[in-house]
N, C-alpha and C. Protein backbone atom coordinates (compact mmCIF):
# COMPACT_ATOMS: atom_id res chain seq x y z
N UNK A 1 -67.61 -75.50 150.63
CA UNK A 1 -66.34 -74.81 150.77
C UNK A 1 -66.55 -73.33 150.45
N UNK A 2 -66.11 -72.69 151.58
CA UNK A 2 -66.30 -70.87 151.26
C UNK A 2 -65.26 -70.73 150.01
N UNK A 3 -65.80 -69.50 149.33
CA UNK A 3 -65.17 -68.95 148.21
C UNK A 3 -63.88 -68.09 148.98
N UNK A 4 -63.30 -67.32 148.28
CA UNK A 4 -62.85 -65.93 148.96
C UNK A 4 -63.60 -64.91 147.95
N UNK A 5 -63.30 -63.97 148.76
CA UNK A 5 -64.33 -62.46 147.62
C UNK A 5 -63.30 -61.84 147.06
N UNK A 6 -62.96 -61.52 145.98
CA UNK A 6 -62.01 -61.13 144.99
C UNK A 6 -62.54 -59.37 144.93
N UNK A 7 -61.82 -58.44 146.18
CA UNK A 7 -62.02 -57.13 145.70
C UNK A 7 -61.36 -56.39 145.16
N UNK A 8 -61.73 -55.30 143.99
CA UNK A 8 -60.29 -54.65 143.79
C UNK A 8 -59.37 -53.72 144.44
N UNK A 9 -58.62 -53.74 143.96
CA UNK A 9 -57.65 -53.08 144.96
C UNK A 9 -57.12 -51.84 143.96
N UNK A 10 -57.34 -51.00 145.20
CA UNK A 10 -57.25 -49.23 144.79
C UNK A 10 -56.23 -48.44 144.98
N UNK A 11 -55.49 -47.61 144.36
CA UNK A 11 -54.20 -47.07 145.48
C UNK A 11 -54.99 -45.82 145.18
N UNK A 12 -54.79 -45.62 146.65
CA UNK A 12 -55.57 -44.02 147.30
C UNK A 12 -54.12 -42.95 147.52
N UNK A 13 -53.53 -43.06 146.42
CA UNK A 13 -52.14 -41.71 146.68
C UNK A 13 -52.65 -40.39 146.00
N UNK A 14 -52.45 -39.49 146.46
CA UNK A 14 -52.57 -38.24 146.15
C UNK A 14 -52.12 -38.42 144.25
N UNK A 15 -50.78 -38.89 144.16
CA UNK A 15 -49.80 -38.06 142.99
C UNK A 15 -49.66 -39.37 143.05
N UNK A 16 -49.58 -40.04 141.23
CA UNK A 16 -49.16 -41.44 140.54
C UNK A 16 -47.51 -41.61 140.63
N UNK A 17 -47.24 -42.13 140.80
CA UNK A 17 -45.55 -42.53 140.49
C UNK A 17 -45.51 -43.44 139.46
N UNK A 18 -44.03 -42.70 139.01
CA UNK A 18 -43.55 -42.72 137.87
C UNK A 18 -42.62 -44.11 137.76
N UNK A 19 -42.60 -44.82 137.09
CA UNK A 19 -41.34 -45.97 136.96
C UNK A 19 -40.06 -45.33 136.90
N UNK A 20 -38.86 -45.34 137.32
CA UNK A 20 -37.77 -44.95 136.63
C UNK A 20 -35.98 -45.92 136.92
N UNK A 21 -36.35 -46.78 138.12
CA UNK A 21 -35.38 -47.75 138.08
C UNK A 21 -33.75 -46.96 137.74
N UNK A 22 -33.85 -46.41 138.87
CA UNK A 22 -32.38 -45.59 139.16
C UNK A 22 -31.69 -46.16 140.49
N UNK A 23 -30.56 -46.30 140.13
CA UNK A 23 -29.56 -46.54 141.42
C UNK A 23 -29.35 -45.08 141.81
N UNK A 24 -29.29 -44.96 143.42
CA UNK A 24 -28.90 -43.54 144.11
C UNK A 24 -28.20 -44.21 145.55
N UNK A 25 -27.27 -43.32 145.83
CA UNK A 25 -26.86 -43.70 147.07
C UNK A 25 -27.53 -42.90 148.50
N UNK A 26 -27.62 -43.54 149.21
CA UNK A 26 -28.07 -43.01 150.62
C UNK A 26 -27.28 -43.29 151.94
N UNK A 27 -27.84 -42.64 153.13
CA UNK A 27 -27.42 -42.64 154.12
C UNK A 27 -28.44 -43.05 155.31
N UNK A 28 -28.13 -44.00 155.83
CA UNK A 28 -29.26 -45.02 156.82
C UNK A 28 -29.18 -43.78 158.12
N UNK A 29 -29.86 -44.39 159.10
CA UNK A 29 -30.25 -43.44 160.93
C UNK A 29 -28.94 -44.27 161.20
N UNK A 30 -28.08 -45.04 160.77
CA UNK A 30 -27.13 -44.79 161.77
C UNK A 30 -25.92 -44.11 160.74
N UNK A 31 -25.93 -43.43 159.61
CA UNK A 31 -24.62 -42.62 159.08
C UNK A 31 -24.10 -43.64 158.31
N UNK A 32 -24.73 -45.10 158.12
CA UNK A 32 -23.58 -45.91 157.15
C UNK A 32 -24.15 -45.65 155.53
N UNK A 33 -23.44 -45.72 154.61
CA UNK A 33 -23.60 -45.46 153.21
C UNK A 33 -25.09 -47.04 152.97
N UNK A 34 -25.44 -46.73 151.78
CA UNK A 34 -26.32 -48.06 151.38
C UNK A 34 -26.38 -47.42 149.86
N UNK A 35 -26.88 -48.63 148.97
CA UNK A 35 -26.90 -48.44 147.53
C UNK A 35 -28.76 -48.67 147.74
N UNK A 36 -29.23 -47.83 146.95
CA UNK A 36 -30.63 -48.34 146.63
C UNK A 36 -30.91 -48.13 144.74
N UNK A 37 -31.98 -49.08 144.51
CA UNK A 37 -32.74 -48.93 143.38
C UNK A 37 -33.94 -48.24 143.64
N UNK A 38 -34.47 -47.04 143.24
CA UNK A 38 -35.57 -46.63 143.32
C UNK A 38 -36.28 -47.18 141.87
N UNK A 39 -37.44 -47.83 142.70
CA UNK A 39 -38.11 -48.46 141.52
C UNK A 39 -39.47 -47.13 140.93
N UNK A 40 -39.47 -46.67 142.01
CA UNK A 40 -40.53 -45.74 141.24
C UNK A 40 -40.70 -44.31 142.05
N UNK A 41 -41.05 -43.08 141.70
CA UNK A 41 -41.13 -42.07 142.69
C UNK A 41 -42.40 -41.16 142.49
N UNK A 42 -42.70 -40.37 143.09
CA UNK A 42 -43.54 -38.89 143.25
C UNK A 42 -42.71 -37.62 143.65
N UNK A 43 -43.64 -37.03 143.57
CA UNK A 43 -42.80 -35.37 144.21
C UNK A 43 -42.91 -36.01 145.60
N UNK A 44 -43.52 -36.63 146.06
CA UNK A 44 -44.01 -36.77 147.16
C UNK A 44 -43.45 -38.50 148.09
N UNK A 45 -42.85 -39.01 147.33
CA UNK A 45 -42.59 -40.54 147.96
C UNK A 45 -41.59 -41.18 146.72
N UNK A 46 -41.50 -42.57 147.50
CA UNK A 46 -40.47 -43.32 146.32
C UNK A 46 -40.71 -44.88 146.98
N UNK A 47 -40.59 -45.92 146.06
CA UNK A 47 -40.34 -46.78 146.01
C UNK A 47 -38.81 -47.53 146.10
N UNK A 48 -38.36 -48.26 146.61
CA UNK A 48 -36.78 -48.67 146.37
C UNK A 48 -36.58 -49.83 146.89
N UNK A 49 -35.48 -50.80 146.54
CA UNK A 49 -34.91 -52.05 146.87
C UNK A 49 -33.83 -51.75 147.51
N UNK A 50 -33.33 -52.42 148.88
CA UNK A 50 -32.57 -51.93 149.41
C UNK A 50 -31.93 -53.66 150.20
N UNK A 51 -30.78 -53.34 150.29
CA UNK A 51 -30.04 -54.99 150.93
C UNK A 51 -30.14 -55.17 152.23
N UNK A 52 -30.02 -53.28 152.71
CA UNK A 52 -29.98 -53.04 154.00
C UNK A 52 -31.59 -52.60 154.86
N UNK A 53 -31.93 -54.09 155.76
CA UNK A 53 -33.30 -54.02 156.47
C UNK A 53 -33.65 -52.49 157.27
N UNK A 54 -34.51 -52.09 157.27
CA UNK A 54 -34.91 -50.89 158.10
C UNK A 54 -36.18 -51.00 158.81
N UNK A 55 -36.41 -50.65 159.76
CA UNK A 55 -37.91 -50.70 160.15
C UNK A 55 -38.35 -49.11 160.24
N UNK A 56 -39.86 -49.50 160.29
CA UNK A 56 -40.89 -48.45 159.80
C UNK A 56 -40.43 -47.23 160.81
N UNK A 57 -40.32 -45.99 159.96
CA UNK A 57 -39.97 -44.32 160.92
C UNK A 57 -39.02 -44.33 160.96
N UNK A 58 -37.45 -45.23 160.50
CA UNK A 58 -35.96 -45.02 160.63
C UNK A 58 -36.73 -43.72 159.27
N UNK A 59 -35.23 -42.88 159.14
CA UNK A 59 -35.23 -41.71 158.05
C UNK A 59 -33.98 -42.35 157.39
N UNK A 60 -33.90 -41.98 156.27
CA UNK A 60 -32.88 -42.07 155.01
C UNK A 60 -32.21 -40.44 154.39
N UNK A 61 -31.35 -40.42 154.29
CA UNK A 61 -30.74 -39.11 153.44
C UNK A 61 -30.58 -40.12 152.37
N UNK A 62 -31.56 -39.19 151.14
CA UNK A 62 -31.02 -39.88 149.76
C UNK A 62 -30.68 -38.75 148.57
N UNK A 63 -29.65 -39.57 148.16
CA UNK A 63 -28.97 -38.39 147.03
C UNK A 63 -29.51 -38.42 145.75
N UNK A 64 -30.09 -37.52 144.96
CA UNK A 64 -30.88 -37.54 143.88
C UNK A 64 -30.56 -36.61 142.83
N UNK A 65 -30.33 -36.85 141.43
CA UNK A 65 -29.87 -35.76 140.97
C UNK A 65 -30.98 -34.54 140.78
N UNK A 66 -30.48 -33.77 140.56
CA UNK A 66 -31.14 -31.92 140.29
C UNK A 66 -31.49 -31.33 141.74
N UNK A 67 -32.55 -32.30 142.84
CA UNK A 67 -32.38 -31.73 143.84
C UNK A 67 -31.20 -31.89 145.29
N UNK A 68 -30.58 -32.72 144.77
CA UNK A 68 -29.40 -32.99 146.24
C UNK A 68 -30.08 -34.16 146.64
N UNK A 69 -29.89 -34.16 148.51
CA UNK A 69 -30.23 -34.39 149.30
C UNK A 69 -31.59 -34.24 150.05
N UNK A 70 -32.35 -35.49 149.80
CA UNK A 70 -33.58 -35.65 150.34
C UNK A 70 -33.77 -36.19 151.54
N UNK A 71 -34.70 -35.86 152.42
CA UNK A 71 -34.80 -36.74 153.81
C UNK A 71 -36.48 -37.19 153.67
N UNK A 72 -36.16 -38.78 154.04
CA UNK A 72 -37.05 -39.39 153.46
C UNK A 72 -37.43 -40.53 155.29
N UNK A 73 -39.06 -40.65 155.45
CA UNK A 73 -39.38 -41.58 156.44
C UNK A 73 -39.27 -42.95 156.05
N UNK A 74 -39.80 -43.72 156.27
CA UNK A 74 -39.87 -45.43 156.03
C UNK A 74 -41.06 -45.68 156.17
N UNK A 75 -42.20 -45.44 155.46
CA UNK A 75 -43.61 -45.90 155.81
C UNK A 75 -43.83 -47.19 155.90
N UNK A 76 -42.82 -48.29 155.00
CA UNK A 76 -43.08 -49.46 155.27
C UNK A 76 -42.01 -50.26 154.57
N UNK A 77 -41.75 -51.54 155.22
CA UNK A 77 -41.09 -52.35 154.62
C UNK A 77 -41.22 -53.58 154.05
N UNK A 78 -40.93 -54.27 152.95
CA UNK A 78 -41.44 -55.79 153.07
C UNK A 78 -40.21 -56.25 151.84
N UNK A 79 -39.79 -57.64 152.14
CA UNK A 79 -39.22 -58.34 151.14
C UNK A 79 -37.92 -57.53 150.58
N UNK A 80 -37.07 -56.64 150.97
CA UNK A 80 -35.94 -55.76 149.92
C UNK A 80 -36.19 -54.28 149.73
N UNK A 81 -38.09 -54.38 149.79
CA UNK A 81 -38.55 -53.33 149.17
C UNK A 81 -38.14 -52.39 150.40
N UNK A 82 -38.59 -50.94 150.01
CA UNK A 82 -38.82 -49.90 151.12
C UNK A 82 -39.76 -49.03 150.32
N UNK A 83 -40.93 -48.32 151.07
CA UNK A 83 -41.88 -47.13 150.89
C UNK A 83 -41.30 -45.73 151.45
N UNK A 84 -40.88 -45.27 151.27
CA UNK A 84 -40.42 -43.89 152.10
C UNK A 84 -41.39 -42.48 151.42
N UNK A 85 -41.93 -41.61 152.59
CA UNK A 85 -42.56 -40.86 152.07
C UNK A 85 -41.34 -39.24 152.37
N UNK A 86 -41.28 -38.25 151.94
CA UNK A 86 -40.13 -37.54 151.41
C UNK A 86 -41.08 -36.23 152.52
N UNK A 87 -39.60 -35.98 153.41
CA UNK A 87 -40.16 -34.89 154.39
C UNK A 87 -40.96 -33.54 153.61
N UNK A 88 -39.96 -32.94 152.69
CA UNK A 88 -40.48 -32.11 151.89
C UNK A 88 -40.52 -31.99 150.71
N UNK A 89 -42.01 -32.13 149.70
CA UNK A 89 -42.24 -32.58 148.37
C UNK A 89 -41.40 -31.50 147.74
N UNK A 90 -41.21 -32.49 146.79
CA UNK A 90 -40.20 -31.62 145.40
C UNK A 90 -40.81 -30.85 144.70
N UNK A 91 -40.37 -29.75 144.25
CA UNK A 91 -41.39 -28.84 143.69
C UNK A 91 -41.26 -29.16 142.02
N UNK A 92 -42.64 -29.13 141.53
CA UNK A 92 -42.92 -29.43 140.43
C UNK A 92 -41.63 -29.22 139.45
N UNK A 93 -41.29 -28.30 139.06
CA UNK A 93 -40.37 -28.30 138.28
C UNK A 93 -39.26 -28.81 138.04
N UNK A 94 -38.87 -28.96 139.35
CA UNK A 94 -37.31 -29.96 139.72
C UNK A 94 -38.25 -31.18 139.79
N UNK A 95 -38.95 -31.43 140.07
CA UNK A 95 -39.26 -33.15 139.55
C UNK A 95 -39.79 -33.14 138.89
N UNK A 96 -39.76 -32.68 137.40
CA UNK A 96 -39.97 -32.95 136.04
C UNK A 96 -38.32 -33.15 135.44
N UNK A 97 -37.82 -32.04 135.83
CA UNK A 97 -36.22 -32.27 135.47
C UNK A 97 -35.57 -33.44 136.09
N UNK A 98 -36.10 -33.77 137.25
CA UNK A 98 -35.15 -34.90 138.12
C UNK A 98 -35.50 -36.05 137.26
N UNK A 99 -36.99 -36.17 136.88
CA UNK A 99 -37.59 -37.58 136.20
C UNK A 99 -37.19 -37.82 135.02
N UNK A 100 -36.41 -36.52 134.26
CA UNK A 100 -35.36 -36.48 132.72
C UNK A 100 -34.66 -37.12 133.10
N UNK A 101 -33.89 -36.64 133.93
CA UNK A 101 -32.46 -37.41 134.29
C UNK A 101 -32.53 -38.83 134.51
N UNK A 102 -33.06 -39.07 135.45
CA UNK A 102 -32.75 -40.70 135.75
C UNK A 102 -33.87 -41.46 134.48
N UNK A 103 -35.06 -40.74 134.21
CA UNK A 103 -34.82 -41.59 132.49
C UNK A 103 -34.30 -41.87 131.66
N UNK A 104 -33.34 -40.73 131.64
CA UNK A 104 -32.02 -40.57 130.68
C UNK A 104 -31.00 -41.66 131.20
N UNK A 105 -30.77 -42.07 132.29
CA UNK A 105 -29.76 -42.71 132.93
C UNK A 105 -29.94 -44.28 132.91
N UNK A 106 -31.50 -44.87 132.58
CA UNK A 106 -31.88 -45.90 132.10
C UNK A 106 -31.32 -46.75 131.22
């Protein structure tokens, strides 16, 4: 009986994300409201649970505190989850302040 080969598994992201488990509201490609949990973010991407299915390249407007309104792709979907990578990264400083806040909001 073959084995399987147990390799490890690497995440090749530029920038680590942060845990922070914040509710934010957004806006789907067709204009209807949705609630998400972002389970984790970067200057650069986010993690989130969402009720409402999307497939890969729909865009999201998501509301975030300190910077507003983000426009975000769908790199991938599976199970609730969503990957969205963020048209234009947050600049360092506002996402140090943004990552206060919704820690604070924990």
């Amino acid at each position: 009986m073959a084995r399987a080969l147990a390799l490890p598994v690497t995440d090749n992201r530029a920038l680590a994300r942060d845990e922070v488990h914040y509710r934010a509201r957004a806006f789907g490609p067709d204009a209807r409201p949705v609630s998400l949990l972002i389970v984790n973010l970067s200057a650069m991407g986010l993690m989130a649970r969402a009720d409402v299915p999307y497939a890969v390249g729909e865009r999201l407007r998501i509301t975030l505190p300190v910077v507003g309104v983000v426009v975000a792709e769908l790199r991938w979907s599976l199970g609730g989850r969503i990957g969205c990578e963020l048209d234009q990264p947050i600049d360092l400083a506002d996402y140090y302040e943004l990552l206060a806040v919704m820690l604070k909001a924990r």
